[in-house]
C-alpha atoms as a PDB file:
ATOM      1  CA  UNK A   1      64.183  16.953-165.361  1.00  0.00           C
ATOM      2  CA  UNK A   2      66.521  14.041-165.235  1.00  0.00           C
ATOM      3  CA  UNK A   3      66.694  11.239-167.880  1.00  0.00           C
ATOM      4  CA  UNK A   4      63.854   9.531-169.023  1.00  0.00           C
ATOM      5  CA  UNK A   5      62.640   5.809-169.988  1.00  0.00           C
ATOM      6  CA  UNK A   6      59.328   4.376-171.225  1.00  0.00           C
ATOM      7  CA  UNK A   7      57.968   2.363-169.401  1.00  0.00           C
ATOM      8  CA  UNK A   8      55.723  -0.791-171.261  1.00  0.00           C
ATOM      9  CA  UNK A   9      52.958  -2.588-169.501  1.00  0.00           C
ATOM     10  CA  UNK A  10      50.944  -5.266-171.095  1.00  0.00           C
ATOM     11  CA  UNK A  11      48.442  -5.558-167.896  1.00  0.00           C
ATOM     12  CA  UNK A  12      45.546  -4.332-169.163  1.00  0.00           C
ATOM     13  CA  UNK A  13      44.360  -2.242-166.707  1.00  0.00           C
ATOM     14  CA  UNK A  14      47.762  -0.495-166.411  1.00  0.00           C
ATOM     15  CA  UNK A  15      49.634  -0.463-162.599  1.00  0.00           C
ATOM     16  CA  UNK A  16      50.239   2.313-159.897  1.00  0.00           C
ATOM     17  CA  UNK A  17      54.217   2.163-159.046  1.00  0.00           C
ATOM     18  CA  UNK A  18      54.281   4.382-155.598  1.00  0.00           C
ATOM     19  CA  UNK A  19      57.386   4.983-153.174  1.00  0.00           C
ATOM     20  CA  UNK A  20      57.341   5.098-149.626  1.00  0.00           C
ATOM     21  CA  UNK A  21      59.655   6.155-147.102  1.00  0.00           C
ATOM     22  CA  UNK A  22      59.045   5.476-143.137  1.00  0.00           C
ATOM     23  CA  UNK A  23      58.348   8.280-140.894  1.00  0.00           C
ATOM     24  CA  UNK A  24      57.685   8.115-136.960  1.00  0.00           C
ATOM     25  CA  UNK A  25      54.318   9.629-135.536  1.00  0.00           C
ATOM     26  CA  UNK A  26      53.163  10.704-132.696  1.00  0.00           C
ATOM     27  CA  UNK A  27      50.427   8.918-131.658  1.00  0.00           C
ATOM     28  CA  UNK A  28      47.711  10.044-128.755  1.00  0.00           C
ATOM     29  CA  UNK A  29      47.377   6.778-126.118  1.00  0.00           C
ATOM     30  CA  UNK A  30      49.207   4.645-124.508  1.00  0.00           C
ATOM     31  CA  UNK A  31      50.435   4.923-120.748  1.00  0.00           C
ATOM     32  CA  UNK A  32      52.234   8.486-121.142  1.00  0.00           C
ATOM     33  CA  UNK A  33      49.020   9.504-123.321  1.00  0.00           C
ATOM     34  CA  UNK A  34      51.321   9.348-126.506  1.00  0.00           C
ATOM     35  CA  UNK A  35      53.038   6.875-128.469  1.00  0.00           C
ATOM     36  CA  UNK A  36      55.674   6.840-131.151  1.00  0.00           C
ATOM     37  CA  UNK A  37      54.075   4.418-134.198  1.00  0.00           C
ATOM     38  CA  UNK A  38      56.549   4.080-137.599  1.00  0.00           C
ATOM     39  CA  UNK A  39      54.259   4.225-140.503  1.00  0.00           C
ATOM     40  CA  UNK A  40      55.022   4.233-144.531  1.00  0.00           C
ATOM     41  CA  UNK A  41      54.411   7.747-145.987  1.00  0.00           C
ATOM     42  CA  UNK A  42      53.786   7.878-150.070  1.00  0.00           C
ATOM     43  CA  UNK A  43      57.019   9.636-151.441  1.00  0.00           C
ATOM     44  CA  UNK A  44      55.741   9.521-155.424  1.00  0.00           C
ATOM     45  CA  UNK A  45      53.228   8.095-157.317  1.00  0.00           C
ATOM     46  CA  UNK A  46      52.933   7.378-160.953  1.00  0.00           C
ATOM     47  CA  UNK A  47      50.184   5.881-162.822  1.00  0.00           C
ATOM     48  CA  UNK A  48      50.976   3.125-165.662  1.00  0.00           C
ATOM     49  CA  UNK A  49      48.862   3.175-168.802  1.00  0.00           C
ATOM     50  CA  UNK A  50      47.466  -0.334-169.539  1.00  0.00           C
ATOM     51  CA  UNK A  51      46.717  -1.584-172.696  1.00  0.00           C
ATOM     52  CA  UNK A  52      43.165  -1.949-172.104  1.00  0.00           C
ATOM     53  CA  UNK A  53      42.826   1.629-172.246  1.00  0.00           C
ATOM     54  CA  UNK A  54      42.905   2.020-175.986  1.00  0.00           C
ATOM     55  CA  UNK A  55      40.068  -0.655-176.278  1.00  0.00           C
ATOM     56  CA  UNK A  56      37.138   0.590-173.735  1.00  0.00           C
ATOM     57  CA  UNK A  57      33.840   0.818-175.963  1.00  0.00           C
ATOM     58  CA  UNK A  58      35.476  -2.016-178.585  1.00  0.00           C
ATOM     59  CA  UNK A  59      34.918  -6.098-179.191  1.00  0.00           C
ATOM     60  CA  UNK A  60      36.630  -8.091-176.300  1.00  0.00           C
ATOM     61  CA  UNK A  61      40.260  -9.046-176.956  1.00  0.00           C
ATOM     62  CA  UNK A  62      43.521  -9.139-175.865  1.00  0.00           C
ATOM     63  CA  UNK A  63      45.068  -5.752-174.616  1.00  0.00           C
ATOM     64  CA  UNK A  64      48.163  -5.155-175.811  1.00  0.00           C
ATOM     65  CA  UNK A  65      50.663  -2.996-174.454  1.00  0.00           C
ATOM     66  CA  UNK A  66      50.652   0.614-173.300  1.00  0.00           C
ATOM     67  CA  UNK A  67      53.615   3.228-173.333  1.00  0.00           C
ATOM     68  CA  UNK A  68      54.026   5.516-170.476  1.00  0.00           C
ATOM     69  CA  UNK A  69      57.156   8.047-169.869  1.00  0.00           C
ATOM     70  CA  UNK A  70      58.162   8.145-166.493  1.00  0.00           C
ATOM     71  CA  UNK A  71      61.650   9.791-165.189  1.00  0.00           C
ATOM     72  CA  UNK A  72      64.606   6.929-164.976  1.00  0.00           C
ATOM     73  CA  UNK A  73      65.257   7.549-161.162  1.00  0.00           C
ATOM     74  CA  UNK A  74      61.798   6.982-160.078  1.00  0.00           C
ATOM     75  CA  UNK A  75      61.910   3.920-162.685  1.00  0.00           C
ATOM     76  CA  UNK A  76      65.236   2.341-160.776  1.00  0.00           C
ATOM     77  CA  UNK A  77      64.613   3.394-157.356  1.00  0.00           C
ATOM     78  CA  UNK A  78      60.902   1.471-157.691  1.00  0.00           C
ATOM     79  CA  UNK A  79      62.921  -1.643-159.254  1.00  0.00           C
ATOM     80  CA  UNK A  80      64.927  -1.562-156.376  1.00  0.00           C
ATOM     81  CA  UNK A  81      62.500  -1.022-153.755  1.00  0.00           C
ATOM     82  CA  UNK A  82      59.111  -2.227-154.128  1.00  0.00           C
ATOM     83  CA  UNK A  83      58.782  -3.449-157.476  1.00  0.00           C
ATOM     84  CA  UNK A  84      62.040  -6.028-156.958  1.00  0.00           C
ATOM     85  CA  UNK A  85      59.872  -8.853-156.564  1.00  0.00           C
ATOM     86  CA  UNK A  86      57.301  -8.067-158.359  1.00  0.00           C
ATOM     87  CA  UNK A  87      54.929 -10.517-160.677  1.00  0.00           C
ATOM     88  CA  UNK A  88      54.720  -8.139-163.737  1.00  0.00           C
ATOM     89  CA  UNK A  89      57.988  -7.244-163.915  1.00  0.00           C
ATOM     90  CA  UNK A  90      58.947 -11.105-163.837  1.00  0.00           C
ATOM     91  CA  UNK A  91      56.638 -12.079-166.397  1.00  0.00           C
ATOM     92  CA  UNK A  92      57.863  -9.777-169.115  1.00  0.00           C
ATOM     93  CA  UNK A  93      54.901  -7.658-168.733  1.00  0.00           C
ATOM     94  CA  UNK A  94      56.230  -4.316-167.391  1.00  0.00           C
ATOM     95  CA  UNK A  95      59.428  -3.389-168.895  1.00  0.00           C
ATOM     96  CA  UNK A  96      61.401  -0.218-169.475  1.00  0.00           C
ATOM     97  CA  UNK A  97      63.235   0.849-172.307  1.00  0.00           C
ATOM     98  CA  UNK A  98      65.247   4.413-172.804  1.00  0.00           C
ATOM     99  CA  UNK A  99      62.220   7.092-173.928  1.00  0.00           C
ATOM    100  CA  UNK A 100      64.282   7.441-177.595  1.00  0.00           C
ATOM    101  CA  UNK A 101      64.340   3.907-178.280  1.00  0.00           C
ATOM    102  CA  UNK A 102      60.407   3.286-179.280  1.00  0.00           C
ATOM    103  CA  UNK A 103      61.506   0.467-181.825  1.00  0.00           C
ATOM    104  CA  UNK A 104      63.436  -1.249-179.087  1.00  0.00           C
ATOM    105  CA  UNK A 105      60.163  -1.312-177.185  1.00  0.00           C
ATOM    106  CA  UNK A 106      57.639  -2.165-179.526  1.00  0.00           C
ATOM    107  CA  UNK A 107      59.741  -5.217-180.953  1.00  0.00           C
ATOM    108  CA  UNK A 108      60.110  -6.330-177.236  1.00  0.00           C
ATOM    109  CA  UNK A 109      56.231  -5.605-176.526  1.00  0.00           C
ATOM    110  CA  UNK A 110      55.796  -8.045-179.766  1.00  0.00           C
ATOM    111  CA  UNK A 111      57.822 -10.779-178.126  1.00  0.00           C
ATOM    112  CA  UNK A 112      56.134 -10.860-174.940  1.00  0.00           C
ATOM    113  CA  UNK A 113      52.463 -10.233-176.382  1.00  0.00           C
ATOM    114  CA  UNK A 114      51.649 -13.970-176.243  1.00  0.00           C
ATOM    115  CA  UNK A 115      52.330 -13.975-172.202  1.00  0.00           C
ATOM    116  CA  UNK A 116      48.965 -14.471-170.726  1.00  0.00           C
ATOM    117  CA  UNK A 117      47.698 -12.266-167.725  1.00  0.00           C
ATOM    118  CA  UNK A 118      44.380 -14.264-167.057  1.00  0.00           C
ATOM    119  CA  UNK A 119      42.450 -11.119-167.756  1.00  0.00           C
ATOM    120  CA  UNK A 120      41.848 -12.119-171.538  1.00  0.00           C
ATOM    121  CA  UNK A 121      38.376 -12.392-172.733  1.00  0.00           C
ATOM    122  CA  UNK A 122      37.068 -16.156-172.466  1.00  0.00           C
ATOM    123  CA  UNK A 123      37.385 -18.425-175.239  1.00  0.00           C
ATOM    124  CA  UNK A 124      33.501 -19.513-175.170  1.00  0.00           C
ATOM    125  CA  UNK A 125      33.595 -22.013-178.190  1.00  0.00           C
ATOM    126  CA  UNK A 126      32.528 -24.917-177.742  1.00  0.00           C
ATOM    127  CA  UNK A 127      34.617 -28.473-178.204  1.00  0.00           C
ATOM    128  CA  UNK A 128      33.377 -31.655-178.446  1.00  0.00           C
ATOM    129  CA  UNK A 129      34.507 -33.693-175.618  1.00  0.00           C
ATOM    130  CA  UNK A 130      32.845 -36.967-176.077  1.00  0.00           C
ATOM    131  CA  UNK A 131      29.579 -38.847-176.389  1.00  0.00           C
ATOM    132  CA  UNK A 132      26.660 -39.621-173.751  1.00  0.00           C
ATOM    133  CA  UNK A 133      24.477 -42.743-173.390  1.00  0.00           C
ATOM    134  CA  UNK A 134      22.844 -42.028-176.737  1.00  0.00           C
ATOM    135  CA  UNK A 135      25.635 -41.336-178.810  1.00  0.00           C
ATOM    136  CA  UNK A 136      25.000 -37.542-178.863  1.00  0.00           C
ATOM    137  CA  UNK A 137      28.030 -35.490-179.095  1.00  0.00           C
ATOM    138  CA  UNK A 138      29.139 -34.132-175.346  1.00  0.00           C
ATOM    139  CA  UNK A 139      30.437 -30.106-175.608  1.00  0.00           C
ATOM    140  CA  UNK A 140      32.723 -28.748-173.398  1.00  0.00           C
ATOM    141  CA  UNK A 141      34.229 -24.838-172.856  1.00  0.00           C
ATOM    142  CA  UNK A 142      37.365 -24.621-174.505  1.00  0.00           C
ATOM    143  CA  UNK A 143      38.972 -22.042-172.426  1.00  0.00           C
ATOM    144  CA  UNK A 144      40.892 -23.658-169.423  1.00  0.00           C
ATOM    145  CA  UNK A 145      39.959 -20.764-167.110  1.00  0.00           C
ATOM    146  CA  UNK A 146      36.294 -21.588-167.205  1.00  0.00           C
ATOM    147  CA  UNK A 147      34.620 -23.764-164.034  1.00  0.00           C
ATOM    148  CA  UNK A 148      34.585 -27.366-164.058  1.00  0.00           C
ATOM    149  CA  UNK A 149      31.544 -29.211-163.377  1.00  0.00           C
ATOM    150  CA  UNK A 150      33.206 -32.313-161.005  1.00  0.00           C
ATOM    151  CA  UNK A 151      29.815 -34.244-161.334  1.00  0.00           C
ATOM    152  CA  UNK A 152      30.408 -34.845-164.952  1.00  0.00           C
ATOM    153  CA  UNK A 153      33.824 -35.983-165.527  1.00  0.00           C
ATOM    154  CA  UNK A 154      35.565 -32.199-164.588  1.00  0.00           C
ATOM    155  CA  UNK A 155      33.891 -30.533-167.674  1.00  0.00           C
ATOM    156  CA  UNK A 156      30.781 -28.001-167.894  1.00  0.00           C
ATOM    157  CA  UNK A 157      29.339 -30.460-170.206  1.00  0.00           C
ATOM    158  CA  UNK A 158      26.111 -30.302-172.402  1.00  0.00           C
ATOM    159  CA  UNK A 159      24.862 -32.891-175.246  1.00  0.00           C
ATOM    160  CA  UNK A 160      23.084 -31.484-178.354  1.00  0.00           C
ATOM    161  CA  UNK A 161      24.672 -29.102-180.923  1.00  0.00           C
ATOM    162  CA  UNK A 162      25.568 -25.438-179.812  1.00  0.00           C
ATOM    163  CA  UNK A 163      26.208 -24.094-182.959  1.00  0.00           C
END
């Protein structure tokens, strides 16, 4: 066992980081009845704990993050490879740290726990947005993710208290 790192991942449903390495295949068809085809062959495979996972049977909220100890090579050679472009890893939410420096980690997990993933529960409160004809307050959805009605101005709109 080589060195190891911890990997953090504030994507709630945690990540698969695989490896591949190309492999040619002998393939029946063609006109000689075979065929050589290159295909990607999985090499390793490691499964990323999300944050989610401590929450399943709880109120909706945010995940945080999720610690998973992976070997450094496998960590480095995934960077390099498939993971170098990577939207997680961009964002802040999938990080490594070295496995012995857990403070290091959780005080960068606290810095990046505001980043948003879209997979946060709704904010279903209701705002007031306005008035209609009759002077009764208009109420909109306050989260930005939710679906606009265009007919009404771009808001899911209803008059009349919610509350």
């Amino acid at each position: 066992m080589g060195e190891k790192v911890a990997i953090y991942c504030g994507y709630g449903p945690g990540i698969i980081l695989r490896l591949f390495k190309f492999v040619d295949r002998q393939i029946p068809g063609g006109p000689n009845g075979w065929h050589t085809e290159r295909i990607a062959e999985e090499t390793a495979r490691v499964e990323i704990a999300g944050g989610a996972a401590a929450l399943r049977g709880q109120p909706a909220q945010k995940p945080g993050f999720a610690r998973t100890v992976i070997d450094k090579s496998f960590w480095t050679e995934w960077l390099q490879g498939p993971g170098k472009d990577n939207s997680l890893v961009k964002a802040g939410l999938l990080f490594a740290v070295a496995a012995s420096d857990a403070k290091r980690g959780r005080d960068q997990a606290r810095d990046h726990s505001q980043i948003a993933t879209g997979l946060e529960p709704l904010d279903a409160h209701n705002v007031v947005i306005g008035q209609d004809e009759s002077g009764r307050p208009l109420h909109a959805i306050a989260d930005k993710r939710w679906p606009r009605n265009a007919a009404r101005g771009g808001f899911n709109i209803s008059s009349g208290a919610t509350e």
